[in-house]
N, C-alpha and C. Protein backbone atom coordinates (compact mmCIF):
# COMPACT_ATOMS: atom_id res chain seq x y z
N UNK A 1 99.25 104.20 100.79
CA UNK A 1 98.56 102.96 101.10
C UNK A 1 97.05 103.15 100.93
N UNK A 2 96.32 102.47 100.41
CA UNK A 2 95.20 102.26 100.14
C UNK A 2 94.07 102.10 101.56
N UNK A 3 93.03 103.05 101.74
CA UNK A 3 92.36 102.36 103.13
C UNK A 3 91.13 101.69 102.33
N UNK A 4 90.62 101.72 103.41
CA UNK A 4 88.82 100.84 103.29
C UNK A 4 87.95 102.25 103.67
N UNK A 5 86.94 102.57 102.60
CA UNK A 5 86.27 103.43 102.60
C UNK A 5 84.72 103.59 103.38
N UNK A 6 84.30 102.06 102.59
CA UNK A 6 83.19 101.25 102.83
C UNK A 6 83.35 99.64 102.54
N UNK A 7 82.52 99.18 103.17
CA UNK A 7 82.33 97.90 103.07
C UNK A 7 80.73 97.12 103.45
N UNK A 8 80.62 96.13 102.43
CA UNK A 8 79.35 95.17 102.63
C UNK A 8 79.24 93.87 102.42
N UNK A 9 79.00 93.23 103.52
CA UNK A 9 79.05 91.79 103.70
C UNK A 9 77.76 91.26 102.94
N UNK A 10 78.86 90.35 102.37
CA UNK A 10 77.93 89.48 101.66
C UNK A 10 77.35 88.27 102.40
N UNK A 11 76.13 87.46 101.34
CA UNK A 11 75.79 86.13 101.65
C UNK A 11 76.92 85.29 102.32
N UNK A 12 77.84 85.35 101.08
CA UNK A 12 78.20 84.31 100.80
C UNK A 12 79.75 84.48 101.28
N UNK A 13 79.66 85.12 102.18
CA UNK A 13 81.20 84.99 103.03
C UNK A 13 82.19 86.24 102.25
N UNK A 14 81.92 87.13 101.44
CA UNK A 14 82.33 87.82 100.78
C UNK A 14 82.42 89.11 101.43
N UNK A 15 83.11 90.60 100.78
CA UNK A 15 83.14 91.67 101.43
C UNK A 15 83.68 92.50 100.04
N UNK A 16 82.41 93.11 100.30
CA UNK A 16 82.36 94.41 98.80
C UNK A 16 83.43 95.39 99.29
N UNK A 17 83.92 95.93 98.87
CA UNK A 17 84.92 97.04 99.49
C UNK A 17 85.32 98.37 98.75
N UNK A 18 84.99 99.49 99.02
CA UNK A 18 85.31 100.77 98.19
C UNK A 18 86.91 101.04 99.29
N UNK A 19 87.66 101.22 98.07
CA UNK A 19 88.86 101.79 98.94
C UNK A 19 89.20 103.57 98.63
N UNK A 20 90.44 103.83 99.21
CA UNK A 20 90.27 105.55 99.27
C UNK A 20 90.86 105.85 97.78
N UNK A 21 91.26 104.91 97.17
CA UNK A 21 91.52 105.38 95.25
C UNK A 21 90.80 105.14 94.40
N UNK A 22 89.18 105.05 95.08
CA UNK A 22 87.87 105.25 94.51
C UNK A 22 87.64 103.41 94.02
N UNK A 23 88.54 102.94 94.04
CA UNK A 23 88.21 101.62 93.57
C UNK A 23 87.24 100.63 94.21
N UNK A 24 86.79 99.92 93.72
CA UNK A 24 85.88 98.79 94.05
C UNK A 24 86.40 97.46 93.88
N UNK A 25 86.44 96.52 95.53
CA UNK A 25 86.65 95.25 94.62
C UNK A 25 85.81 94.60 96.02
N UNK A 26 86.39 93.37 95.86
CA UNK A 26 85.62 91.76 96.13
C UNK A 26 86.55 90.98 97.17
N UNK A 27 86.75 90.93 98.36
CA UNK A 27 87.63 89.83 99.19
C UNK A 27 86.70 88.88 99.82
N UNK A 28 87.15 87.63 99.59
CA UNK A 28 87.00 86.49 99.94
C UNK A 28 87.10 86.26 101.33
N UNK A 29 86.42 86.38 102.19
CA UNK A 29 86.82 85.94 103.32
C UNK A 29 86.95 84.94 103.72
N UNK A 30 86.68 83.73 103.33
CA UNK A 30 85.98 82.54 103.35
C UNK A 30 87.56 81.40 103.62
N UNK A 31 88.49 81.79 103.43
CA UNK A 31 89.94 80.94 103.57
C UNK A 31 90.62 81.38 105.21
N UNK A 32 90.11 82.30 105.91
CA UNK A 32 90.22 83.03 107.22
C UNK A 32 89.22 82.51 108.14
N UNK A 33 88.47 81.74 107.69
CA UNK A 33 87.46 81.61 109.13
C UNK A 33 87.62 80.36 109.64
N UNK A 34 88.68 79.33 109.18
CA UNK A 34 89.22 78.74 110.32
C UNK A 34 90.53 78.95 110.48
N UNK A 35 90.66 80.21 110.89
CA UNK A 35 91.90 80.31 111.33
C UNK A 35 91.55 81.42 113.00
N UNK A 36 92.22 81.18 113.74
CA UNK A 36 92.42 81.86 115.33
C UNK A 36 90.80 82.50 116.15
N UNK A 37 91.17 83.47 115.97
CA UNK A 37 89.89 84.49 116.17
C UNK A 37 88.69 84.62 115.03
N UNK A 38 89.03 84.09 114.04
CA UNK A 38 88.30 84.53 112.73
C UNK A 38 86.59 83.10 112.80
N UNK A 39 87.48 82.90 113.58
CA UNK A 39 86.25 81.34 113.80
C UNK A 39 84.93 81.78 113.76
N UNK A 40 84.84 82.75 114.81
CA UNK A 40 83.65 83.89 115.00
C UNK A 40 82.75 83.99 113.97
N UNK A 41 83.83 83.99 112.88
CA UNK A 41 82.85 84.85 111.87
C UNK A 41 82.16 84.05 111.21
N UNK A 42 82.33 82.08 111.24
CA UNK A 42 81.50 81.58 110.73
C UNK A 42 80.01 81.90 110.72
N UNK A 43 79.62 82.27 111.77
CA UNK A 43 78.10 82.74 111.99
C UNK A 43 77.87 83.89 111.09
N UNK A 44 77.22 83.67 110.33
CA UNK A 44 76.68 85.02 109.07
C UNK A 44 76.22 86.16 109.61
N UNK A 45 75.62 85.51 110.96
CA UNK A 45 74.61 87.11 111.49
C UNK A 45 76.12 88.10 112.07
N UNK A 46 77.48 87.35 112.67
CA UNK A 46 78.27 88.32 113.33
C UNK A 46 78.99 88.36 111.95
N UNK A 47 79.25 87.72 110.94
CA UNK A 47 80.08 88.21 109.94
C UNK A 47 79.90 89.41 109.01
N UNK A 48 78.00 89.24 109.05
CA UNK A 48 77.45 91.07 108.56
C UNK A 48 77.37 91.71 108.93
N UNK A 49 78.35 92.02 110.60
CA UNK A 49 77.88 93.48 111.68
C UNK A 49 79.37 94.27 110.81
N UNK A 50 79.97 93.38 109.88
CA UNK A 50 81.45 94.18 109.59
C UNK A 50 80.89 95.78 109.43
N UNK A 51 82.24 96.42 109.78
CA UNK A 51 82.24 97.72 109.89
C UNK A 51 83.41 98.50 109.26
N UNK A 52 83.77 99.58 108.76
CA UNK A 52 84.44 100.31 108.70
C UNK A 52 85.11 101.20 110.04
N UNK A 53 86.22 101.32 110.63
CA UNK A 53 86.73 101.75 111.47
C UNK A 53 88.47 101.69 111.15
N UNK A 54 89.41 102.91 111.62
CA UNK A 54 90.77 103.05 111.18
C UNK A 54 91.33 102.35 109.76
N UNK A 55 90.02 103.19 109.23
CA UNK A 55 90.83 102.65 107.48
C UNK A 55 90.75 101.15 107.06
N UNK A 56 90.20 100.41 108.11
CA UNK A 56 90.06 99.20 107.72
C UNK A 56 88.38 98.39 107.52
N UNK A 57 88.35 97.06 107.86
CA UNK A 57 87.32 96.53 108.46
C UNK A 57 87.58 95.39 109.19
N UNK A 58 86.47 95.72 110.48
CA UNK A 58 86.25 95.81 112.00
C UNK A 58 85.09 94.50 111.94
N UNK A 59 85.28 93.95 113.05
CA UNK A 59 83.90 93.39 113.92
C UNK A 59 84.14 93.52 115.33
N UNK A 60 82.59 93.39 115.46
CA UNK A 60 82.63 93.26 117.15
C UNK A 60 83.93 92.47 117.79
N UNK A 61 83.95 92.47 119.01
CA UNK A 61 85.48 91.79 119.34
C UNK A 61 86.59 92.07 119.38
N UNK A 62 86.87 93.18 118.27
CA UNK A 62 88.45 93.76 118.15
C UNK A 62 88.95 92.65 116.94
N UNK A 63 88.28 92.33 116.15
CA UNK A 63 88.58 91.34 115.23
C UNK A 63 88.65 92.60 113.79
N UNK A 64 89.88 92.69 113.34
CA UNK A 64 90.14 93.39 112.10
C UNK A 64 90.82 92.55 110.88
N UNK A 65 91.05 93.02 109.80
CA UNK A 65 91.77 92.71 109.06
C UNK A 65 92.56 93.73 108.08
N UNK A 66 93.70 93.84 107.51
CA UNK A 66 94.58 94.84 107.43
C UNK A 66 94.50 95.16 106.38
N UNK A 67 93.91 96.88 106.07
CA UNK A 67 93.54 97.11 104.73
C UNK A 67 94.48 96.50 103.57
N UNK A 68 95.98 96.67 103.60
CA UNK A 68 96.66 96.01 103.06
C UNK A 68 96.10 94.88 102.86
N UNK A 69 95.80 93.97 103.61
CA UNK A 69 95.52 92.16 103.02
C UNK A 69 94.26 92.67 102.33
N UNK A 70 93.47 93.42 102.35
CA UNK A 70 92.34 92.98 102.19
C UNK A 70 92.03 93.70 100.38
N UNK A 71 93.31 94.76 100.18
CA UNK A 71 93.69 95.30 98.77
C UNK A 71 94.33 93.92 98.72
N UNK A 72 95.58 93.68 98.69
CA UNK A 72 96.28 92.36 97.59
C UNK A 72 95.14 91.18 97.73
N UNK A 73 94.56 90.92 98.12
CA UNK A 73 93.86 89.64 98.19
C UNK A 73 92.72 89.97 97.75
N UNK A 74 92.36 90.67 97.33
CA UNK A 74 90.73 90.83 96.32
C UNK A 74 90.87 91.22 94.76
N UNK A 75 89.51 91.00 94.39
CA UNK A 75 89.98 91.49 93.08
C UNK A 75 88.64 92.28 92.59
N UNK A 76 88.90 92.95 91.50
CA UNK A 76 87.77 94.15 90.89
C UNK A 76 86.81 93.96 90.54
N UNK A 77 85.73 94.69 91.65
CA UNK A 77 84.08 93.78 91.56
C UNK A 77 83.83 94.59 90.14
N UNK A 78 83.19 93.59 89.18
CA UNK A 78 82.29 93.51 88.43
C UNK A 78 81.08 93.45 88.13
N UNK A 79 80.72 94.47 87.93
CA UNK A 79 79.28 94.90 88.09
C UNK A 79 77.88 93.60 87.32
C-alpha cells in the first residue's frame, strides 16, 4: 500500500502529495468539505496546517484522510 510521504496545501483547496513509491501527484480536496467533519476545512488558514502523520494526512482535530483515498483519487502532478 502506498503511504503519504509529504504533503502541501494548496491555494486552491488542493494537496501536493509525495507518496512512499517516490511518486508525485495532486488530490482535490475540494468535493469533501461539505461533507461531516471536513466542514472545518473550508477555512484556508486550518486547511494549510495539513500534516503528515501515520502514513497519511492529518489536521488539527483528528481529521484524516486515508492514504488509500487520497492515491485513487488524485492524479500525477505535472510539473
Amino acid at each position: 500500500m502506498e503511504t503519504v510521504t509529504q504533503v502541501i496545501p494548496r491555494n486552491d483547496f488542493h494537496l501536493e502529495l509525495e507518496f512512499s513509491t517516490g511518486e508525485a501527484r495532486v488530490f482535490d480536496a475540494r468535493p469533501y468539505l461539505d461533507k461531516g467533519a471536513f466542514r472545518q476545512l473550508h477555512d484556508l488558514a486550518r486547511f494549510k496546517q495539513a500534516y503528515v502523520a501515520f502514513d497519511t494526512v492529518c489536521w488539527p482535530g483528528n481529521l484524516d484522510i486515508a492514504p488509500e483515498t487520497l492515491y485513487d483519487r488524485s492524479v500525477p502532478r505535472t510539473e
